[in-house]
PDB file of N, CA and C in Angstrom:
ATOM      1  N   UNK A   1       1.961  11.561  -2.214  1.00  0.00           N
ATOM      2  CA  UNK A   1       2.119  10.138  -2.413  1.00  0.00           C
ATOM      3  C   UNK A   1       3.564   9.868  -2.820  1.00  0.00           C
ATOM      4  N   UNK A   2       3.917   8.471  -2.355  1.00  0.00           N
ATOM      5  CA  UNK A   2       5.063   8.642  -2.467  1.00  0.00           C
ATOM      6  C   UNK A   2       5.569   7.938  -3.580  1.00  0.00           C
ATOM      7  N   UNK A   3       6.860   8.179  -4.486  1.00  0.00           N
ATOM      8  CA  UNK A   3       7.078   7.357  -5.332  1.00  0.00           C
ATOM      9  C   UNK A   3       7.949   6.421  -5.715  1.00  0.00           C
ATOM     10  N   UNK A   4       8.221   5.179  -5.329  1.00  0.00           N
ATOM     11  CA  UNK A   4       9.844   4.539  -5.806  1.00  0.00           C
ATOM     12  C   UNK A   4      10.068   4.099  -6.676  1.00  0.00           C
ATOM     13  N   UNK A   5      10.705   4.666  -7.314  1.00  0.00           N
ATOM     14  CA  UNK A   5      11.589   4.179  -8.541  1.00  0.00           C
ATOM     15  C   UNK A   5      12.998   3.740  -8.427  1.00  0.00           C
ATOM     16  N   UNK A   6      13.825   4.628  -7.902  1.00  0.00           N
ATOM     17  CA  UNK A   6      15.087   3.736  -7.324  1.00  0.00           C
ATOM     18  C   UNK A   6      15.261   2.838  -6.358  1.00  0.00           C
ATOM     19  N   UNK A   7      16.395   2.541  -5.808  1.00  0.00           N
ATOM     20  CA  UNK A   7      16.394   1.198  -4.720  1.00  0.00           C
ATOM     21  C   UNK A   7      16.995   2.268  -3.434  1.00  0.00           C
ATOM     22  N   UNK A   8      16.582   1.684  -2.389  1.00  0.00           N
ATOM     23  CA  UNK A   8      17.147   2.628  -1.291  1.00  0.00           C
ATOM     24  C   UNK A   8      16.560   2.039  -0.407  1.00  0.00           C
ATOM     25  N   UNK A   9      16.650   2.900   0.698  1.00  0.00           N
ATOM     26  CA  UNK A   9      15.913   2.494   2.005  1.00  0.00           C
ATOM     27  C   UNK A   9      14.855   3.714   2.638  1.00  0.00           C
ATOM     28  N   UNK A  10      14.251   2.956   2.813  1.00  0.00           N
ATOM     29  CA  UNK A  10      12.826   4.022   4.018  1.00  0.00           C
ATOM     30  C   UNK A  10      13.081   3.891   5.302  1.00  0.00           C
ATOM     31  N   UNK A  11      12.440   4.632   6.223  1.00  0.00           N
ATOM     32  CA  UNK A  11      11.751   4.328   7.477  1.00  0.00           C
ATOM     33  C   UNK A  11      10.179   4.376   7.833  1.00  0.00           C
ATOM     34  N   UNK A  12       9.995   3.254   8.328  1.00  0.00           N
ATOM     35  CA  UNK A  12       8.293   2.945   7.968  1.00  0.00           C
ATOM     36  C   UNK A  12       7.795   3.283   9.317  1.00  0.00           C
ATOM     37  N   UNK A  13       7.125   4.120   9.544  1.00  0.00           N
ATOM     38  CA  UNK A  13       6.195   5.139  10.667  1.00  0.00           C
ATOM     39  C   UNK A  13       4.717   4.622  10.606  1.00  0.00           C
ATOM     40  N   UNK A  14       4.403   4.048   9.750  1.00  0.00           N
ATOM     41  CA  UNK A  14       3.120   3.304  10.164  1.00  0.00           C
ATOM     42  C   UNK A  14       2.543   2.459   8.669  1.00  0.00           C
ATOM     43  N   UNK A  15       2.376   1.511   9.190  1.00  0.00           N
ATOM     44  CA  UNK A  15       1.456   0.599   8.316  1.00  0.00           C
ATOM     45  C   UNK A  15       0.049  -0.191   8.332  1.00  0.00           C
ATOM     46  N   UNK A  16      -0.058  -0.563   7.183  1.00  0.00           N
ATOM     47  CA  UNK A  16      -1.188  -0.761   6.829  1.00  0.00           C
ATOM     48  C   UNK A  16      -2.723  -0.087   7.912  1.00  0.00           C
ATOM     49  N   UNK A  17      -2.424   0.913   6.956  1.00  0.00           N
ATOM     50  CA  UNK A  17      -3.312   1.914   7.570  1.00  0.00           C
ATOM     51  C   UNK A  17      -4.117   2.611   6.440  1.00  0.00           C
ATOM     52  N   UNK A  18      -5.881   2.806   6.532  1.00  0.00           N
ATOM     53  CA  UNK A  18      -6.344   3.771   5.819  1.00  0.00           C
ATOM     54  C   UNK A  18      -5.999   4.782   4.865  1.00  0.00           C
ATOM     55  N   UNK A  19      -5.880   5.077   3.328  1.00  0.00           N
ATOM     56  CA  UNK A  19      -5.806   6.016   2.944  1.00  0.00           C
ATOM     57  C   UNK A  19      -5.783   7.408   3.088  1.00  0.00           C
ATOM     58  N   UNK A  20      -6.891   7.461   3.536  1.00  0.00           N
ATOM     59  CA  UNK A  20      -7.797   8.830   4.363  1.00  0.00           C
ATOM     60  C   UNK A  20      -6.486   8.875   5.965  1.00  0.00           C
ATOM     61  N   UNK A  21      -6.609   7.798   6.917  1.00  0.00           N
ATOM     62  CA  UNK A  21      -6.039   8.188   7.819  1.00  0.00           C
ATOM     63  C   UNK A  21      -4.115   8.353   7.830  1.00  0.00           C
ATOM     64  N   UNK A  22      -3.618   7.608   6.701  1.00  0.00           N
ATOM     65  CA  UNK A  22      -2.255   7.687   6.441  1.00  0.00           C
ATOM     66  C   UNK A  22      -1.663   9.438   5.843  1.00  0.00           C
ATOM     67  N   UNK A  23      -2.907  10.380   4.781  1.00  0.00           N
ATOM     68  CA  UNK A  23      -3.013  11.042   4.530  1.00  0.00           C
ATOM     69  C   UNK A  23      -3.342  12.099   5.681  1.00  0.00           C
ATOM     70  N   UNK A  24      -3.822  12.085   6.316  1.00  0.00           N
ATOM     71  CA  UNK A  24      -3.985  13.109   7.776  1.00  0.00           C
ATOM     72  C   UNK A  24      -2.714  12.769   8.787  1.00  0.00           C
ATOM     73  N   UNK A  25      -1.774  11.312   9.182  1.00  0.00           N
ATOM     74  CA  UNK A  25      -1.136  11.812   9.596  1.00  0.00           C
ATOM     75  C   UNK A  25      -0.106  12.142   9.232  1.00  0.00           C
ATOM     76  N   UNK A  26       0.400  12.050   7.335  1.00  0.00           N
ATOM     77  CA  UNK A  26       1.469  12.729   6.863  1.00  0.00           C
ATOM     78  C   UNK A  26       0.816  14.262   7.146  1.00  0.00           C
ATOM     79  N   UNK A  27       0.116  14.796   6.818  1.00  0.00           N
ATOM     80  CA  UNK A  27      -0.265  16.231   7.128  1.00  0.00           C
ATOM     81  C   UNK A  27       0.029  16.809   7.982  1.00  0.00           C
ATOM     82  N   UNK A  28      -0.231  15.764   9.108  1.00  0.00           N
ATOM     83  CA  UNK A  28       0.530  16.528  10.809  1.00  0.00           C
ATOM     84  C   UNK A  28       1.920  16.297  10.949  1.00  0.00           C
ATOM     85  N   UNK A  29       2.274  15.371  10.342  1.00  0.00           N
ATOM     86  CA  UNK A  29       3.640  15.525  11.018  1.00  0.00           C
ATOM     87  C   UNK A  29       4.439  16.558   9.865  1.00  0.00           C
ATOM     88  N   UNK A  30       3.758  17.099   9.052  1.00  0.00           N
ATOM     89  CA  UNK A  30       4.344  18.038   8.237  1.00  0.00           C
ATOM     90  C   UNK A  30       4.363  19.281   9.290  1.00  0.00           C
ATOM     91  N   UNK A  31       2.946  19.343   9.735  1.00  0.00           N
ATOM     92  CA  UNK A  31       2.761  20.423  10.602  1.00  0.00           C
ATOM     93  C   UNK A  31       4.041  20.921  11.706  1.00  0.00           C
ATOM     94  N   UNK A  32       4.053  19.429  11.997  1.00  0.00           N
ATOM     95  CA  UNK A  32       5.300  19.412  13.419  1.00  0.00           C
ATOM     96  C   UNK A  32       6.803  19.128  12.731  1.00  0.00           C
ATOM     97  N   UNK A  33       6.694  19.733  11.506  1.00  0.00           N
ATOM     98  CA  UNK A  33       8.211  19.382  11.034  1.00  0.00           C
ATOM     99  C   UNK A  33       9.094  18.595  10.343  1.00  0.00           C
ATOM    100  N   UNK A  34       8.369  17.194  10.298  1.00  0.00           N
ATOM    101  CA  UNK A  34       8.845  16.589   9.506  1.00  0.00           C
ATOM    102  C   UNK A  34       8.161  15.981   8.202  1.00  0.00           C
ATOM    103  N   UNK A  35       9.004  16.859   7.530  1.00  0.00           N
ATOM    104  CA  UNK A  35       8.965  17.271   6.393  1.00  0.00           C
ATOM    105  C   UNK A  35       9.131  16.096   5.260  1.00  0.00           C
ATOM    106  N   UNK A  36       9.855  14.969   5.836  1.00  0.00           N
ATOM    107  CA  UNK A  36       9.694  14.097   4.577  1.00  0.00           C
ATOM    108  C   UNK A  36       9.006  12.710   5.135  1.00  0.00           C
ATOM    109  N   UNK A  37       8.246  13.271   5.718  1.00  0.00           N
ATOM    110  CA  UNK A  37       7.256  12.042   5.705  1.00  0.00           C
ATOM    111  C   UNK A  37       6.117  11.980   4.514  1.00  0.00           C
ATOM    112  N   UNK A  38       5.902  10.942   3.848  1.00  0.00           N
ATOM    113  CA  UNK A  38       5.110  10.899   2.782  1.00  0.00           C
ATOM    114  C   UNK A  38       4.110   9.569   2.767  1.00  0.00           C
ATOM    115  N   UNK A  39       2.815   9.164   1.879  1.00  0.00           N
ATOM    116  CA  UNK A  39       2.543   8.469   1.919  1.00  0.00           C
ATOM    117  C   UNK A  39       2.660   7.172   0.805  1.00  0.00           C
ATOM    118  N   UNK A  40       3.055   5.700   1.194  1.00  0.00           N
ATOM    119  CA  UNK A  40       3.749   4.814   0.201  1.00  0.00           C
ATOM    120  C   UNK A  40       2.152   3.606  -0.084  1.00  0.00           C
ATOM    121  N   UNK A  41       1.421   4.205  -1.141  1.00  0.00           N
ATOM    122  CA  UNK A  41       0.496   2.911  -1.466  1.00  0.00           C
ATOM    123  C   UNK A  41       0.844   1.848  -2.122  1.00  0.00           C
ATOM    124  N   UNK A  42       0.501   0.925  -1.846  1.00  0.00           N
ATOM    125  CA  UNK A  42       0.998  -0.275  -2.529  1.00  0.00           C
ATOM    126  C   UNK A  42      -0.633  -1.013  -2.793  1.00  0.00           C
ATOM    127  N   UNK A  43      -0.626  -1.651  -4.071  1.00  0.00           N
ATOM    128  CA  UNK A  43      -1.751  -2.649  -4.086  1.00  0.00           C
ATOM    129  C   UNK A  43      -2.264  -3.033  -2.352  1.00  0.00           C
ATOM    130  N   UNK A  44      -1.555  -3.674  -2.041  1.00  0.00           N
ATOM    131  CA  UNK A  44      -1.823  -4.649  -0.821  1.00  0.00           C
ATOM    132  C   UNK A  44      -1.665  -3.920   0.916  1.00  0.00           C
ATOM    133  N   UNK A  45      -1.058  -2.521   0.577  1.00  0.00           N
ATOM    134  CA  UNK A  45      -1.135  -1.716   1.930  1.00  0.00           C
ATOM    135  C   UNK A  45      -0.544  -0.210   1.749  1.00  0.00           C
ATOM    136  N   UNK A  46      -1.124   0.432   2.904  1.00  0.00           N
ATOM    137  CA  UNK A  46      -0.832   1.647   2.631  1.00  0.00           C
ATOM    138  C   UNK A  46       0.289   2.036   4.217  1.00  0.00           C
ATOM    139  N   UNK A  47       0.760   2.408   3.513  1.00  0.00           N
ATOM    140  CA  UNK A  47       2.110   2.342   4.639  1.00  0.00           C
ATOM    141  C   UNK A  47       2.389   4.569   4.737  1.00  0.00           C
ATOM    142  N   UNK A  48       3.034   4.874   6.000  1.00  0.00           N
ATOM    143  CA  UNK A  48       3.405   6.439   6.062  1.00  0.00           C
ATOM    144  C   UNK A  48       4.706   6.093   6.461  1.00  0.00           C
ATOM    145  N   UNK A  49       5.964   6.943   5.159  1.00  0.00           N
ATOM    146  CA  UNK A  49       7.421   6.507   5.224  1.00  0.00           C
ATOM    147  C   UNK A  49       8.224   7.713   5.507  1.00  0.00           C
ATOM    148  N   UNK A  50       9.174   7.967   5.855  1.00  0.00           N
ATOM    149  CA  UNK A  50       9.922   8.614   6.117  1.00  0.00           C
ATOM    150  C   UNK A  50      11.522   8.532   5.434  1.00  0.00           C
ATOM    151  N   UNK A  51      11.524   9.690   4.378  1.00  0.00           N
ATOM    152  CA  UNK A  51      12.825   9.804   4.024  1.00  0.00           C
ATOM    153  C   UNK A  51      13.418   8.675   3.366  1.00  0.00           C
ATOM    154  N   UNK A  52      14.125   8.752   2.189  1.00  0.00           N
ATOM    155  CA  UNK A  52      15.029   7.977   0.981  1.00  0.00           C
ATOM    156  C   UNK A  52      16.275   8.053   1.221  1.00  0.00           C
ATOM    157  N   UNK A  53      16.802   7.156   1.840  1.00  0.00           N
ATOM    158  CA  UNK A  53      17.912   7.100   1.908  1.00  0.00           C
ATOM    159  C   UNK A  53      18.791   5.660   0.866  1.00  0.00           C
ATOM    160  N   UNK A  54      20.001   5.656   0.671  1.00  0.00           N
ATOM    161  CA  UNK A  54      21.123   5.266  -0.408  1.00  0.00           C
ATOM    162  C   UNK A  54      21.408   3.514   0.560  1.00  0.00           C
ATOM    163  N   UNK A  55      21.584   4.276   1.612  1.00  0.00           N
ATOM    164  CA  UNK A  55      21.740   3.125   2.804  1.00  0.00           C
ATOM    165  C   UNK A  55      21.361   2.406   3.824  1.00  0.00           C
ATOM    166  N   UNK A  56      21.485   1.331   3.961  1.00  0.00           N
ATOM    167  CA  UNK A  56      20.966   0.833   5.480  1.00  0.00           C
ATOM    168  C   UNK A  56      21.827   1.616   6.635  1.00  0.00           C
ATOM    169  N   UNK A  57      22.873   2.175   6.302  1.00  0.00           N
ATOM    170  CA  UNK A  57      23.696   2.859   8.051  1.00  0.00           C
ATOM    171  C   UNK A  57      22.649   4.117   7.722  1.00  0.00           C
ATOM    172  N   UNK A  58      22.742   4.800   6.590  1.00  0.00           N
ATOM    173  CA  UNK A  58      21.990   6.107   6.831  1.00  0.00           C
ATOM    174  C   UNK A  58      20.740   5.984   7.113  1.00  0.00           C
ATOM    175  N   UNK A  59      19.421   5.153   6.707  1.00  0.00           N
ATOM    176  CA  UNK A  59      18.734   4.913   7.268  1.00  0.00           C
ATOM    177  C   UNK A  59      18.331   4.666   8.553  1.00  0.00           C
ATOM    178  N   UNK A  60      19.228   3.546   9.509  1.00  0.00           N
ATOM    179  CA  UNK A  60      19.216   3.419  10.699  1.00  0.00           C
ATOM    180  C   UNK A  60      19.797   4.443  11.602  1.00  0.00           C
ATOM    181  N   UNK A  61      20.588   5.675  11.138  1.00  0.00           N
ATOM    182  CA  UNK A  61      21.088   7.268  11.634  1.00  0.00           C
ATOM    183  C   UNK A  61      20.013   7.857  11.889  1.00  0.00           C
ATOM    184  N   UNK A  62      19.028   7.908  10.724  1.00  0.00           N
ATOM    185  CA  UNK A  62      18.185   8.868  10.876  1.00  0.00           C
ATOM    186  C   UNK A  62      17.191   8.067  11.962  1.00  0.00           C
ATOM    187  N   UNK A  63      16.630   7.111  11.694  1.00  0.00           N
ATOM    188  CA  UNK A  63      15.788   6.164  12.605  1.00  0.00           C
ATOM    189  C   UNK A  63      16.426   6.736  14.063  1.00  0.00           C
ATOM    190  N   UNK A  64      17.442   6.768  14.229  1.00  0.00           N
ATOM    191  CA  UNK A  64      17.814   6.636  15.561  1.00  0.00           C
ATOM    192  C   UNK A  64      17.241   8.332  16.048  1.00  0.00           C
ATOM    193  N   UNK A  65      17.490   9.238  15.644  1.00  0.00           N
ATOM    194  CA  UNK A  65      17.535  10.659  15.613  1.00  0.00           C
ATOM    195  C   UNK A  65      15.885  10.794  16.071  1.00  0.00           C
ATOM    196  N   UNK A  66      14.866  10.031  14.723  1.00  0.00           N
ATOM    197  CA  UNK A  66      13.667   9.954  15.060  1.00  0.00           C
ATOM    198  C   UNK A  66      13.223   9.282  16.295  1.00  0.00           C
ATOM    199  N   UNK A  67      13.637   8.695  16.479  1.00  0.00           N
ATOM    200  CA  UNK A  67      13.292   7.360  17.727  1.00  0.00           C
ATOM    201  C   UNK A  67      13.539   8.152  19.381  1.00  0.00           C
ATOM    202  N   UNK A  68      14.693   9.359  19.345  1.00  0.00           N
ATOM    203  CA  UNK A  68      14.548  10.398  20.322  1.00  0.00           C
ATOM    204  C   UNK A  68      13.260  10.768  20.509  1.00  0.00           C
ATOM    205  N   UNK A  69      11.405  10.750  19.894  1.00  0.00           N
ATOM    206  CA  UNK A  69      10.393  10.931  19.804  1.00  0.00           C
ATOM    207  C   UNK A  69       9.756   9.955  20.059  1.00  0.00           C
ATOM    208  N   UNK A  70       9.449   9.052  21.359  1.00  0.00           N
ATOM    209  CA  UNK A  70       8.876   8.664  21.703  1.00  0.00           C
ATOM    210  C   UNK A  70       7.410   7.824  20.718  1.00  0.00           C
ATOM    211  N   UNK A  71       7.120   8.540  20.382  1.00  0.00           N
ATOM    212  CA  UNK A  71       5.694   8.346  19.054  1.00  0.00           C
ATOM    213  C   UNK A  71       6.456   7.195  17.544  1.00  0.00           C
ATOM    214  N   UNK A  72       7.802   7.550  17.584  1.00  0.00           N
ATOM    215  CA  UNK A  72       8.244   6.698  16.669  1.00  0.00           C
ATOM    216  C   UNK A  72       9.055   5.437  17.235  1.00  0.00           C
ATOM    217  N   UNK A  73       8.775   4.865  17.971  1.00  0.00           N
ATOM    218  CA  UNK A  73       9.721   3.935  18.660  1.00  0.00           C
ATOM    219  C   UNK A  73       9.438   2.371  18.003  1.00  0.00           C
ATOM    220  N   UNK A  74       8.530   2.559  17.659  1.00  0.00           N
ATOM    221  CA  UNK A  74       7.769   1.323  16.787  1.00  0.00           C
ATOM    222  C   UNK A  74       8.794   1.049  14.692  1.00  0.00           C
ATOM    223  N   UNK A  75       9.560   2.355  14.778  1.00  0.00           N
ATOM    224  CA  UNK A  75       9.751   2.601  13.139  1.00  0.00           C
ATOM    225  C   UNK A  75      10.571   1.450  12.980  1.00  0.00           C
ATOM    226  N   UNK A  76      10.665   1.156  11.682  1.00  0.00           N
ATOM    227  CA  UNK A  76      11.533   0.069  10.826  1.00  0.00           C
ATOM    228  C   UNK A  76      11.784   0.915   9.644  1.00  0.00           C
ATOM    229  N   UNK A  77      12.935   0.159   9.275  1.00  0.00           N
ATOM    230  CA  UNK A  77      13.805   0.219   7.856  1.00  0.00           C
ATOM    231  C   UNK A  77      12.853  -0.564   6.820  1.00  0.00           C
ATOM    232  N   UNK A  78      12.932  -0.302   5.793  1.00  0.00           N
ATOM    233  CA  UNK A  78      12.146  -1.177   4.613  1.00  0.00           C
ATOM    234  C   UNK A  78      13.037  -1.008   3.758  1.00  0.00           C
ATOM    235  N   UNK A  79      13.314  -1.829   2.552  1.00  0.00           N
ATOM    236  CA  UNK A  79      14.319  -2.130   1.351  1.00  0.00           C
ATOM    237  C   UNK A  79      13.156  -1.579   0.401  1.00  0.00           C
ATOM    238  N   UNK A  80      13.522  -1.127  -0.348  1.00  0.00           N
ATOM    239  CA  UNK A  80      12.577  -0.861  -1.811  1.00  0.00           C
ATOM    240  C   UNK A  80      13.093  -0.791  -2.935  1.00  0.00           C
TER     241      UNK A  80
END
């Protein structure tokens, strides 16, 4: 689970989605490597995020890198 306490930026890989199912697909994509995908509950939704970054350019770097994967073409930046 994931935790924010500082301010930064995410990349959001799926939202408002099941507990149970946000938790199975951080599991797989651990499987396949990526490693900092985690899951972000919030009162009001359960979101699967990818990576803490300082910045919006570094954020949208990595987005781009991910987005070479077809399966993530849907991702967004989130402020937190």
């Amino acid at each position: 689970m994931a935790s924010r306490t500082a301010k930064g930026f995410t990349i959001v890989l799926a939202s408002k989605v099941s507990k149970r199912n946000a938790s199975t697909y951080v599991a797989d994509l651990h499987r396949r490597g990526y490693a900092s995908a985690q899951v972000l509950f919030t009162k009001s939704n359960n979101q699967v995020v990818y990576g803490n970054y300082a910045t919006r350019q570094e954020a949208s770097h990595a987005m781009t890198e991910l987005r070479q994967d077809k399966e993530f073409g849907e991702a967004w930046i989130m402020k937190y």
